[in-house]
C-alpha atoms as a PDB file:
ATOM      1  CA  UNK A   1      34.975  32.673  47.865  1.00  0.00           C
ATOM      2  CA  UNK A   2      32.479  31.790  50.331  1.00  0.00           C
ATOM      3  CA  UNK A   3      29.899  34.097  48.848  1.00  0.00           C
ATOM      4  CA  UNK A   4      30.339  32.683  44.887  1.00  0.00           C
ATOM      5  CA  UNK A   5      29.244  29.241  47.590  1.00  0.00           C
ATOM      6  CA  UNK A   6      26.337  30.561  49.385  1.00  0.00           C
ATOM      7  CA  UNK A   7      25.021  31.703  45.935  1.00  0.00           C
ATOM      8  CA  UNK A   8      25.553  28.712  43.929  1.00  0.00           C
ATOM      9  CA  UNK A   9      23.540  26.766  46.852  1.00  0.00           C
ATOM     10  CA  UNK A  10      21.026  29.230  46.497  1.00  0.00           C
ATOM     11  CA  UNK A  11      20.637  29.060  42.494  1.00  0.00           C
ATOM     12  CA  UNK A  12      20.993  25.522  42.945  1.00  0.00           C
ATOM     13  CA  UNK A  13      17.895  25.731  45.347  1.00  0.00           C
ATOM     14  CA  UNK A  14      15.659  27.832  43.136  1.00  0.00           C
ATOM     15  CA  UNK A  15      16.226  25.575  39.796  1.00  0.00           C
ATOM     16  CA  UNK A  16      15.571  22.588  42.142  1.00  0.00           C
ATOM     17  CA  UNK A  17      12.135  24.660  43.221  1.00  0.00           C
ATOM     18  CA  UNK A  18      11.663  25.437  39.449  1.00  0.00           C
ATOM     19  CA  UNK A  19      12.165  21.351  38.405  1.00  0.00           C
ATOM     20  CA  UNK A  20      10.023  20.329  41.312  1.00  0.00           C
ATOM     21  CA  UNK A  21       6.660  22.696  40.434  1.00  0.00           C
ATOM     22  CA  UNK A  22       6.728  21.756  37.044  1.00  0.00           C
ATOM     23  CA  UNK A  23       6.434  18.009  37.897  1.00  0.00           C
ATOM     24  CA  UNK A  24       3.562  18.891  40.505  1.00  0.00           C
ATOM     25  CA  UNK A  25       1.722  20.514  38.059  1.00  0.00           C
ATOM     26  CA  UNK A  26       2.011  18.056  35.392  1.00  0.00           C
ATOM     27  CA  UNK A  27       1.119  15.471  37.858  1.00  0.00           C
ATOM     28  CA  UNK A  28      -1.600  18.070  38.256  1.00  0.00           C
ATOM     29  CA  UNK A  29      -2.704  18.170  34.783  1.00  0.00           C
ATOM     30  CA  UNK A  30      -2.421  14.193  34.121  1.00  0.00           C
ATOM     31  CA  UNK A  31      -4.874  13.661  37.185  1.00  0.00           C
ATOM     32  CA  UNK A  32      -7.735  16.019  36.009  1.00  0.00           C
ATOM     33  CA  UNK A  33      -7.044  15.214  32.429  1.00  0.00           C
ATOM     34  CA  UNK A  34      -7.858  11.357  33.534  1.00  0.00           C
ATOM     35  CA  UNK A  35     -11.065  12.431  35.709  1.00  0.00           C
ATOM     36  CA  UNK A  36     -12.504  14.571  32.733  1.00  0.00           C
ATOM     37  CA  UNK A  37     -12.324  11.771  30.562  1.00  0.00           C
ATOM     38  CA  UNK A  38     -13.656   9.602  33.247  1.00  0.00           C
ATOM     39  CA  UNK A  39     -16.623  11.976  33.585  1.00  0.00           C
ATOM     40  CA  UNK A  40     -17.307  12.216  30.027  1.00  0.00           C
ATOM     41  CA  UNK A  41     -17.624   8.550  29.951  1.00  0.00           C
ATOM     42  CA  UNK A  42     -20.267   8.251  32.883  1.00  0.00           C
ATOM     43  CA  UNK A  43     -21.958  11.378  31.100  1.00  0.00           C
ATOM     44  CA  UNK A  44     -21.319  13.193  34.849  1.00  0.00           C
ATOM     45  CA  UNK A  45     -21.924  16.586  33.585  1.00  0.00           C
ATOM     46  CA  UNK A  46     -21.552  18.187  37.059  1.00  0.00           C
ATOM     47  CA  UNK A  47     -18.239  16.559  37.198  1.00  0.00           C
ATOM     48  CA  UNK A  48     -16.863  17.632  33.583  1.00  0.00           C
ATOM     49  CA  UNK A  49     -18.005  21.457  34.112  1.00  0.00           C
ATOM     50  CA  UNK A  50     -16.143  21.861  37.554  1.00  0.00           C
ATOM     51  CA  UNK A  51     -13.314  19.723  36.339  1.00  0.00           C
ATOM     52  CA  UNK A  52     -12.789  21.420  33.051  1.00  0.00           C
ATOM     53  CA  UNK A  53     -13.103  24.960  34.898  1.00  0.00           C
ATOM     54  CA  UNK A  54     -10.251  23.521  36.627  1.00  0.00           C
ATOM     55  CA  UNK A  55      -8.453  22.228  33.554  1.00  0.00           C
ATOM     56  CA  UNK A  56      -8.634  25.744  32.534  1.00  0.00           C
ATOM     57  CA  UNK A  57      -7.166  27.515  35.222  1.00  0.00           C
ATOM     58  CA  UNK A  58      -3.647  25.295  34.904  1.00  0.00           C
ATOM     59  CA  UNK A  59      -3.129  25.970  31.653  1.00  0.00           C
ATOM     60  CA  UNK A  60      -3.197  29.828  32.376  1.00  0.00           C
END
């Protein structure tokens, strides 16, 4: 009985890990999203290569 516990806790745990980087990286996404389209408006072409070589890299 105390094992079906210990491994409910620990699925628990791993969905709750799961949940938790998902948000991070959307938060993730959201924030470069909003400083690409920040540098394309101040024509900061410096900024929008490195930024959308990051862009790219999260969605892989």
């Amino acid at each position: 009985m105390e094992k079906q516990g210990v491994r409910e806790r620990h699925l628990f745990s791993l969905f709750a890990e799961m949940i938790l980087d998902k948000a991070v990286k959307e938060y993730e996404k959201k924030r470069i999203y909003e400083r690409i389209n920040h540098a394309l408006e101040t024509r900061d072409k410096e900024a929008f290569l490195q930024l959308s070589e990051h862009w790219r890299k999260l969605l892989e």
